[in-house]
PDB file of N, CA and C in Angstrom:
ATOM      1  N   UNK A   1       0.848  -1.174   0.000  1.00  0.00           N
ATOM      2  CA  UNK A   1       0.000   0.000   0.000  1.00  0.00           C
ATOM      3  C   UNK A   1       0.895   1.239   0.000  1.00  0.00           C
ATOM      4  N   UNK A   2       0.872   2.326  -1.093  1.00  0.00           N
ATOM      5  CA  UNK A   2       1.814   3.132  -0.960  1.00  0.00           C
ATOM      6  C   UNK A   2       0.758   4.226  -0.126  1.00  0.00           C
ATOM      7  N   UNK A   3       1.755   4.974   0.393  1.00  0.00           N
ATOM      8  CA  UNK A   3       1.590   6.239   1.364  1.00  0.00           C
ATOM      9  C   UNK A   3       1.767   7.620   0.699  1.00  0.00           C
ATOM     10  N   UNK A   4       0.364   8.525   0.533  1.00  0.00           N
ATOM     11  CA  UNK A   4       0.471   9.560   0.286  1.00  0.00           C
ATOM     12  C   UNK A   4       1.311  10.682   1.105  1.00  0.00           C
ATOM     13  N   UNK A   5       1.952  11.116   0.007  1.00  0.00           N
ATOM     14  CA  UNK A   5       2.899  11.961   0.837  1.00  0.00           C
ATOM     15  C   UNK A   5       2.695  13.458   1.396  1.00  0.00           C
ATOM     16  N   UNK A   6       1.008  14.222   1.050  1.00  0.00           N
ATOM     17  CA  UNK A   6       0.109  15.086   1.735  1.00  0.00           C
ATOM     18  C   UNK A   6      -0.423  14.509   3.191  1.00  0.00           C
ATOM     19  N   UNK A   7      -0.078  13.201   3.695  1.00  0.00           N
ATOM     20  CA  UNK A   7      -0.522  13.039   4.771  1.00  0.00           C
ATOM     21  C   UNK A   7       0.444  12.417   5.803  1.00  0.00           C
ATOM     22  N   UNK A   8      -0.134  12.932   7.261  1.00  0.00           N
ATOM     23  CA  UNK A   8       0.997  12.788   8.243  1.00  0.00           C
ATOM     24  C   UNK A   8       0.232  11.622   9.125  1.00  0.00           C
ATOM     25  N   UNK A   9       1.017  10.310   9.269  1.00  0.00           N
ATOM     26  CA  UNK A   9       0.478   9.425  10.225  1.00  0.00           C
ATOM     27  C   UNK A   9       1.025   9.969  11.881  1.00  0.00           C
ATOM     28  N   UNK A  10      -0.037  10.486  12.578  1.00  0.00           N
ATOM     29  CA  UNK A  10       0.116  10.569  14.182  1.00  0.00           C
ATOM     30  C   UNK A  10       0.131   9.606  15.020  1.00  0.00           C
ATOM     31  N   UNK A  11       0.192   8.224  14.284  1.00  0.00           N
ATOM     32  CA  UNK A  11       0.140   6.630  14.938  1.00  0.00           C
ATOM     33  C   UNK A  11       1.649   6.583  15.079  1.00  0.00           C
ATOM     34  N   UNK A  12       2.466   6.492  14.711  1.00  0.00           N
ATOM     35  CA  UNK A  12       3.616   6.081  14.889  1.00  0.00           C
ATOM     36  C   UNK A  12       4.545   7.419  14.453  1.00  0.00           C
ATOM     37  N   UNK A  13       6.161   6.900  15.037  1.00  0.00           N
ATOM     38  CA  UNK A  13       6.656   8.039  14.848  1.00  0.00           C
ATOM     39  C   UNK A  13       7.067   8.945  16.630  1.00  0.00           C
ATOM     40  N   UNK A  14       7.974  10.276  16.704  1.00  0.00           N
ATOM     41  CA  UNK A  14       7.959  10.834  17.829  1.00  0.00           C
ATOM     42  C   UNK A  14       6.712  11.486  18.109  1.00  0.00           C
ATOM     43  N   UNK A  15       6.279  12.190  18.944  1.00  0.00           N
ATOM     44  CA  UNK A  15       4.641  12.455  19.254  1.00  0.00           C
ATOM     45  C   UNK A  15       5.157  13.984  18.959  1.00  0.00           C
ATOM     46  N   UNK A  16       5.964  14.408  19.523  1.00  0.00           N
ATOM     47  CA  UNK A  16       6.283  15.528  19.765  1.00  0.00           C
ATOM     48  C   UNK A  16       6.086  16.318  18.471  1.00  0.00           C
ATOM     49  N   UNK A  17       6.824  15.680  16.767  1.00  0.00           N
ATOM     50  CA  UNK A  17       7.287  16.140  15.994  1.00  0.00           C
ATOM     51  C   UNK A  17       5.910  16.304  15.179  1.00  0.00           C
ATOM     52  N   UNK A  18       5.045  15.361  15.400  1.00  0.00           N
ATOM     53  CA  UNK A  18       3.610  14.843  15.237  1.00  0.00           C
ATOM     54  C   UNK A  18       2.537  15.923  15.714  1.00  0.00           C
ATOM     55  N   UNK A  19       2.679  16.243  17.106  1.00  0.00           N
ATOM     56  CA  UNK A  19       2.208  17.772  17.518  1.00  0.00           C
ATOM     57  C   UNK A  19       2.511  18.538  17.263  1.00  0.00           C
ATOM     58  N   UNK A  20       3.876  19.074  17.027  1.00  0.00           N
ATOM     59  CA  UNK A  20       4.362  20.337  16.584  1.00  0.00           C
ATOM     60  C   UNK A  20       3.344  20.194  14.802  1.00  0.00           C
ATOM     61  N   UNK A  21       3.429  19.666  13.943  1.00  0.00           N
ATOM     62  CA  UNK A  21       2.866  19.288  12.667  1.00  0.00           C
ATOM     63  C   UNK A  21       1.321  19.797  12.505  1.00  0.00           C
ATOM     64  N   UNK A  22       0.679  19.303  13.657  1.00  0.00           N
ATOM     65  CA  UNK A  22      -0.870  19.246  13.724  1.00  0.00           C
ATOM     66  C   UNK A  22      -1.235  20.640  14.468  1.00  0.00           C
ATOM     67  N   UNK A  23      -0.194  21.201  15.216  1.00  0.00           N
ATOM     68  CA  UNK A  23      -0.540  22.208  15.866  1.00  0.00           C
ATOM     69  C   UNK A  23      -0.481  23.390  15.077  1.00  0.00           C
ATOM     70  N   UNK A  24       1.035  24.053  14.033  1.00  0.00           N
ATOM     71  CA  UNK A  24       1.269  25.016  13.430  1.00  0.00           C
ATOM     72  C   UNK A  24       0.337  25.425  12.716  1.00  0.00           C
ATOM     73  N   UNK A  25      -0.868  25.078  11.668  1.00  0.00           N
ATOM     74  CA  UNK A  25      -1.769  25.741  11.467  1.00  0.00           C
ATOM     75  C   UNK A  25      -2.987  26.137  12.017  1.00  0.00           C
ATOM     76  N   UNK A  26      -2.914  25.768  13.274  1.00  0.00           N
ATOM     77  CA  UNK A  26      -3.555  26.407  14.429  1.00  0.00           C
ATOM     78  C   UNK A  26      -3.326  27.426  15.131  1.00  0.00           C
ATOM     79  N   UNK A  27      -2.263  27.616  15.450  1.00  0.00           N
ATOM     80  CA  UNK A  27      -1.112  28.757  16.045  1.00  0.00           C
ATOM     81  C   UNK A  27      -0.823  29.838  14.399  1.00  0.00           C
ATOM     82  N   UNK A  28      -0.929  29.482  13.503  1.00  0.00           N
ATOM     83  CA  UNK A  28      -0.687  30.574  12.316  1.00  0.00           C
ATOM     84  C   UNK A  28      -2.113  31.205  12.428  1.00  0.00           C
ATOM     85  N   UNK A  29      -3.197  30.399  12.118  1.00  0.00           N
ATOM     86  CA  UNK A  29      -4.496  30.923  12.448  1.00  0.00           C
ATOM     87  C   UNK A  29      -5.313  31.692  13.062  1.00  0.00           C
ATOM     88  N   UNK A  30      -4.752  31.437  14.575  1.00  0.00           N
ATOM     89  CA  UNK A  30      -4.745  32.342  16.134  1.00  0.00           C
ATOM     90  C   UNK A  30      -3.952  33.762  15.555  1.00  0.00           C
ATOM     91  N   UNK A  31      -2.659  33.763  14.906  1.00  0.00           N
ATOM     92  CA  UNK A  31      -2.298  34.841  14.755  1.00  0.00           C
ATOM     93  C   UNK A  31      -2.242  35.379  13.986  1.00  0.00           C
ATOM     94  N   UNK A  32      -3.081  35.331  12.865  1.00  0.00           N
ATOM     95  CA  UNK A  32      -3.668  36.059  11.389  1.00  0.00           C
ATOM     96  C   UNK A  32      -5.029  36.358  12.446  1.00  0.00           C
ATOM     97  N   UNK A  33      -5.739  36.215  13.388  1.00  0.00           N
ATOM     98  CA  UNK A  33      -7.188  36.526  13.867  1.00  0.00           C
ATOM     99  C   UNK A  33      -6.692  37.696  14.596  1.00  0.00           C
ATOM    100  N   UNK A  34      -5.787  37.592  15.473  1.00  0.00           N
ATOM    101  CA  UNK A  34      -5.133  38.397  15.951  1.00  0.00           C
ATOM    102  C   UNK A  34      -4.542  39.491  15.661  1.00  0.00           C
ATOM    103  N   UNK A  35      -4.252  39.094  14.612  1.00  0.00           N
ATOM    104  CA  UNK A  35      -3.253  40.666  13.646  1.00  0.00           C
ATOM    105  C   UNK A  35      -4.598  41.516  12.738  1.00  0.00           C
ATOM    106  N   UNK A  36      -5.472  41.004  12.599  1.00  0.00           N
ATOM    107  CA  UNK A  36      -6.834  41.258  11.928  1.00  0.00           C
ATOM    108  C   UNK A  36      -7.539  42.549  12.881  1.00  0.00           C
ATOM    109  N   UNK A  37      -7.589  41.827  14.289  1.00  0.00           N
ATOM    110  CA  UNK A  37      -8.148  42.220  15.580  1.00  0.00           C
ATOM    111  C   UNK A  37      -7.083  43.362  15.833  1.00  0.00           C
ATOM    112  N   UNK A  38      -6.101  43.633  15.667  1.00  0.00           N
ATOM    113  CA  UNK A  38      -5.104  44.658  16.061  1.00  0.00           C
ATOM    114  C   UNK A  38      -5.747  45.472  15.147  1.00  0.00           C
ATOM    115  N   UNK A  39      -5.139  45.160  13.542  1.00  0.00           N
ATOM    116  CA  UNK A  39      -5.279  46.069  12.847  1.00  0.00           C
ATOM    117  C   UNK A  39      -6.592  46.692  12.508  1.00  0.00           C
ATOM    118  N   UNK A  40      -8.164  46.031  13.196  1.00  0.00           N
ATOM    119  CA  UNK A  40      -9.149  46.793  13.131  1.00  0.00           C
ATOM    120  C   UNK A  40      -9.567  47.508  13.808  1.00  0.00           C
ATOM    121  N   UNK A  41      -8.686  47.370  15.466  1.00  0.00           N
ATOM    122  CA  UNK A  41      -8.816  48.464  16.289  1.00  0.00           C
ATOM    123  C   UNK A  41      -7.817  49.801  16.283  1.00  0.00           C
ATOM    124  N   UNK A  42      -6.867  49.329  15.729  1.00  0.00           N
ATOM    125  CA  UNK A  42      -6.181  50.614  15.430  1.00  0.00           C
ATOM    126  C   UNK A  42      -7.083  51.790  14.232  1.00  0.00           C
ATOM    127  N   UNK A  43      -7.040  50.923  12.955  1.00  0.00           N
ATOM    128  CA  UNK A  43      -7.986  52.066  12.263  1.00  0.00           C
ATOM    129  C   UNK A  43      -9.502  52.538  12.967  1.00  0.00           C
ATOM    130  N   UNK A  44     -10.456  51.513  13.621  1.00  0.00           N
ATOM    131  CA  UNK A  44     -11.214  52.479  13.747  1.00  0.00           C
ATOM    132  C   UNK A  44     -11.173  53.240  15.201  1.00  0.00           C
ATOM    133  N   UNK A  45      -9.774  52.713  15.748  1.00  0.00           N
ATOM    134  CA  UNK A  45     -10.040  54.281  17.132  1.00  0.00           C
ATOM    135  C   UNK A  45      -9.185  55.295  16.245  1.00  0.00           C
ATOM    136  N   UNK A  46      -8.590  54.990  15.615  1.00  0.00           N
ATOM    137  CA  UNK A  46      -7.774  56.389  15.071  1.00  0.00           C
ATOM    138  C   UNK A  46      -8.511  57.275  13.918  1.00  0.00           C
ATOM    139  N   UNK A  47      -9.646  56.562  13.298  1.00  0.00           N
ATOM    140  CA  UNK A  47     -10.528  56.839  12.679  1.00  0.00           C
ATOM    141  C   UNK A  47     -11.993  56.910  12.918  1.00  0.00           C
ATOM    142  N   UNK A  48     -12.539  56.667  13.574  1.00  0.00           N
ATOM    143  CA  UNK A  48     -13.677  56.787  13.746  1.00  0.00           C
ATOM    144  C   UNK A  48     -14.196  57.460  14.869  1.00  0.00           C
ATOM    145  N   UNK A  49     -13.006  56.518  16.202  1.00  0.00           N
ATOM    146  CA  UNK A  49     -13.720  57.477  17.161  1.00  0.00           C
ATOM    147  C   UNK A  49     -13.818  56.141  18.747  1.00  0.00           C
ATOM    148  N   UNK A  50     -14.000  56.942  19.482  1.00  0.00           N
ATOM    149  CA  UNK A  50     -14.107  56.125  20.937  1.00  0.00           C
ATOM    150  C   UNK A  50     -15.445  55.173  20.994  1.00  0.00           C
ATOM    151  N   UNK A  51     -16.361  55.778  20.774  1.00  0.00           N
ATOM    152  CA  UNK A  51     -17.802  54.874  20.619  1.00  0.00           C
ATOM    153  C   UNK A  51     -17.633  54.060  19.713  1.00  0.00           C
ATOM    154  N   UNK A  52     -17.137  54.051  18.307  1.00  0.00           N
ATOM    155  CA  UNK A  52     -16.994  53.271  17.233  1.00  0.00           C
ATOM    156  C   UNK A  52     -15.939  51.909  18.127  1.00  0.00           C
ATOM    157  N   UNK A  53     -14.697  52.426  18.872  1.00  0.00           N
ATOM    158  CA  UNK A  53     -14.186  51.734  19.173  1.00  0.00           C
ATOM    159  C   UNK A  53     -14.464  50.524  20.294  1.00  0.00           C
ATOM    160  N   UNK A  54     -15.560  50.868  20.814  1.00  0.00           N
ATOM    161  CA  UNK A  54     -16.299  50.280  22.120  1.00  0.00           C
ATOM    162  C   UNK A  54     -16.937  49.322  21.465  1.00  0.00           C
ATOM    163  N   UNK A  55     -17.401  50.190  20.593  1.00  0.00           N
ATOM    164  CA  UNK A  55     -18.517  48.969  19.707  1.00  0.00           C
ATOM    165  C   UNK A  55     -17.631  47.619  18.947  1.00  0.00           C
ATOM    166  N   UNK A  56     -16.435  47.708  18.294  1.00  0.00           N
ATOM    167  CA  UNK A  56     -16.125  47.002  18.067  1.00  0.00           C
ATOM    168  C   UNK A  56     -15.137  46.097  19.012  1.00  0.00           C
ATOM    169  N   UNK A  57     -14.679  46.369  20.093  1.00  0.00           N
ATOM    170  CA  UNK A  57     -14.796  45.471  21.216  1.00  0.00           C
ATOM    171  C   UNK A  57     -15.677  44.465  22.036  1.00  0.00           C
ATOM    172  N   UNK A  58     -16.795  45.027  21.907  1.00  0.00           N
ATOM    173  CA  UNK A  58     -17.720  44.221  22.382  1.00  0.00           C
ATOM    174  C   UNK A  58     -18.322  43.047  21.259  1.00  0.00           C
ATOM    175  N   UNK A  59     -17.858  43.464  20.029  1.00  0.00           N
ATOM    176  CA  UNK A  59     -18.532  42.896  19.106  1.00  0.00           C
ATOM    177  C   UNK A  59     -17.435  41.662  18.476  1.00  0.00           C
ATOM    178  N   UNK A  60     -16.337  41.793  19.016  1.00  0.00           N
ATOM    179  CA  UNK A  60     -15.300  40.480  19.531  1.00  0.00           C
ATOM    180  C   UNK A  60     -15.436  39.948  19.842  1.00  0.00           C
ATOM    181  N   UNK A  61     -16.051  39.927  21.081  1.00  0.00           N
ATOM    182  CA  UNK A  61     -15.559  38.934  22.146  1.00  0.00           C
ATOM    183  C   UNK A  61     -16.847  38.251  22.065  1.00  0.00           C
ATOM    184  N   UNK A  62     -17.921  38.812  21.375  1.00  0.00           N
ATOM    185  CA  UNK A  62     -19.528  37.930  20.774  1.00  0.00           C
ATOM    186  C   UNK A  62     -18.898  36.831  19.748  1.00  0.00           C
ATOM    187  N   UNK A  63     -18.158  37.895  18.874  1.00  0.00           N
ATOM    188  CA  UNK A  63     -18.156  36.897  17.378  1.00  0.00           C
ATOM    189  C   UNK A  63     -16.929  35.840  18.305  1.00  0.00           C
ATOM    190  N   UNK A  64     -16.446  35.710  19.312  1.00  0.00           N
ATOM    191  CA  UNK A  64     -15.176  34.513  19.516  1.00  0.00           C
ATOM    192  C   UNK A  64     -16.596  33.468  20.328  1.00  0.00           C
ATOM    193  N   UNK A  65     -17.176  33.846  21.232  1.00  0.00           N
ATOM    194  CA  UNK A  65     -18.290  33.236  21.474  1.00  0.00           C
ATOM    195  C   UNK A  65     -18.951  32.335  20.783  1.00  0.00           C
ATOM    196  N   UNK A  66     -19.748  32.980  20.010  1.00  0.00           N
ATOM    197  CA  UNK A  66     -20.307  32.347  18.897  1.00  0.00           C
ATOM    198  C   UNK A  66     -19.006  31.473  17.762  1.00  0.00           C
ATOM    199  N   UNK A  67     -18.587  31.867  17.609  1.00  0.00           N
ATOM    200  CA  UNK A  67     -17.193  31.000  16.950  1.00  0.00           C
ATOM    201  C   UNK A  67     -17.289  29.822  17.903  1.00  0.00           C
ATOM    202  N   UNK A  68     -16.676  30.151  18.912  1.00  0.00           N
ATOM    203  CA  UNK A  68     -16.490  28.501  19.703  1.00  0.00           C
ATOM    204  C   UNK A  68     -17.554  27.648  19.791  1.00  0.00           C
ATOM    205  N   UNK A  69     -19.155  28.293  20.244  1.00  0.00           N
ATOM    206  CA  UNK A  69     -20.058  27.692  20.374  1.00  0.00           C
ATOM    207  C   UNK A  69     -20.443  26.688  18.962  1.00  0.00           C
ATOM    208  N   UNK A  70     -20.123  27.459  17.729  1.00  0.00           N
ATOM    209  CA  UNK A  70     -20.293  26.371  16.306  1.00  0.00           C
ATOM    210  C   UNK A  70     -19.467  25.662  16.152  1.00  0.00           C
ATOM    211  N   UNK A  71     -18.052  25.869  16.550  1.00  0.00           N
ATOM    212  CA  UNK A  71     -16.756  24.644  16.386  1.00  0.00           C
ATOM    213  C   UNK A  71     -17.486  23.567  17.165  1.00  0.00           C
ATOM    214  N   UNK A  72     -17.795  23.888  18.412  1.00  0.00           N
ATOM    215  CA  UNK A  72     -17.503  22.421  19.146  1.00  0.00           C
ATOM    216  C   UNK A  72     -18.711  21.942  18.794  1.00  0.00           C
ATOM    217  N   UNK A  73     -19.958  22.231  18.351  1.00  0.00           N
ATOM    218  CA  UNK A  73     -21.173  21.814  17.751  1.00  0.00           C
ATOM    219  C   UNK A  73     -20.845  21.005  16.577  1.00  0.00           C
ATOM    220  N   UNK A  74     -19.952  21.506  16.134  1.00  0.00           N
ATOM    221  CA  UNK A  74     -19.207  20.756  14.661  1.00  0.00           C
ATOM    222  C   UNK A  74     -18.491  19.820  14.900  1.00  0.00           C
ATOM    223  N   UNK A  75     -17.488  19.767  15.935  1.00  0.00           N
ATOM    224  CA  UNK A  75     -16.434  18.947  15.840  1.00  0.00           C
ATOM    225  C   UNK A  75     -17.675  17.381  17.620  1.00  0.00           C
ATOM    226  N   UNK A  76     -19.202  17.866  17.319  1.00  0.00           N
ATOM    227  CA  UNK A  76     -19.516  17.208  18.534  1.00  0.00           C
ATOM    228  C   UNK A  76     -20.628  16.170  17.393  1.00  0.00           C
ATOM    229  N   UNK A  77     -21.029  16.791  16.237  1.00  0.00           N
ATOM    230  CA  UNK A  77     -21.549  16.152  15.391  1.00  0.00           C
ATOM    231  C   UNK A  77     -20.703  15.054  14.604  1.00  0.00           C
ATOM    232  N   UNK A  78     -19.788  15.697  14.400  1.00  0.00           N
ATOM    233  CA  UNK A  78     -18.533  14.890  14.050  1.00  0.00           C
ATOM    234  C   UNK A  78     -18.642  13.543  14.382  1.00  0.00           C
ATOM    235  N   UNK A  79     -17.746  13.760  15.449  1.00  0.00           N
ATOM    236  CA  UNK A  79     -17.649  12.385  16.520  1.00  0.00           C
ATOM    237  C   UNK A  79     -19.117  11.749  16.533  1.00  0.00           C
ATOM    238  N   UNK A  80     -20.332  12.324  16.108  1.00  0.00           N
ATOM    239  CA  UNK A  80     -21.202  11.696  16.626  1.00  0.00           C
ATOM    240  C   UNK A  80     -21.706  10.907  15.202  1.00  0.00           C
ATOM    241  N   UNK A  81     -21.389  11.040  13.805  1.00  0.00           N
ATOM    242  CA  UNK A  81     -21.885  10.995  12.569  1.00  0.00           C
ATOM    243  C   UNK A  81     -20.795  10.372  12.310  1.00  0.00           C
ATOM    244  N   UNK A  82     -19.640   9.893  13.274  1.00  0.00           N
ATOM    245  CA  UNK A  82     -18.251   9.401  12.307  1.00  0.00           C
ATOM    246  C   UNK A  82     -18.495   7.355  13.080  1.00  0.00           C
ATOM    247  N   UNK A  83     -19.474   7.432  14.210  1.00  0.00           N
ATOM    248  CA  UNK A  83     -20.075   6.311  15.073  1.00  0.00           C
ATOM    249  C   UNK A  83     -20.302   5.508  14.102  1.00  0.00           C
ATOM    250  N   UNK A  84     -20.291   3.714  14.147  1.00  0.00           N
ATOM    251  CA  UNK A  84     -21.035   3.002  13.298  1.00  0.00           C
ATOM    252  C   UNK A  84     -22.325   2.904  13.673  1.00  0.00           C
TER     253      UNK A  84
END
């Protein structure tokens, strides 16, 4: 059986090198959301204004909310649709 070489077996092998692998586009991800989140509070307090800026603080920490609440709904269907 040959082995595609787009895919990483996490069965065998060091674990470590295996996590570092599975983790990095998670950690690139976190910090493209992050640099997004910087750079939209810088333009609109420097542009818009203090209220503008309130508003889009609060309207973060909803959309990470709601973000998590559909991942794990997703990744709970998952596990539940992947069952024989």
């Amino acid at each position: 059986m040959s082995k595609n070489k787009s895919t990483i077996d996490l069965t065998s092998g060091r674990i470590s090198l295996g996590l570092v692998k599975f983790a990095l586009p998670l950690m690139a991800g976190n910090v493209l959301q992050q640099c997004y989140n910087l750079t939209d509070t810088l333009v609109v307090g420097r542009f818009i204004g203090k209220n503008a800026l309130a508003a889009v603080g609060s309207a973060y920490t909803l959309m990470i909310f709601l973000t998590s609440i559909i991942l794990g709904l997703r990744m709970g269907c998952g596990a539940f649709l992947s069952q024989p």
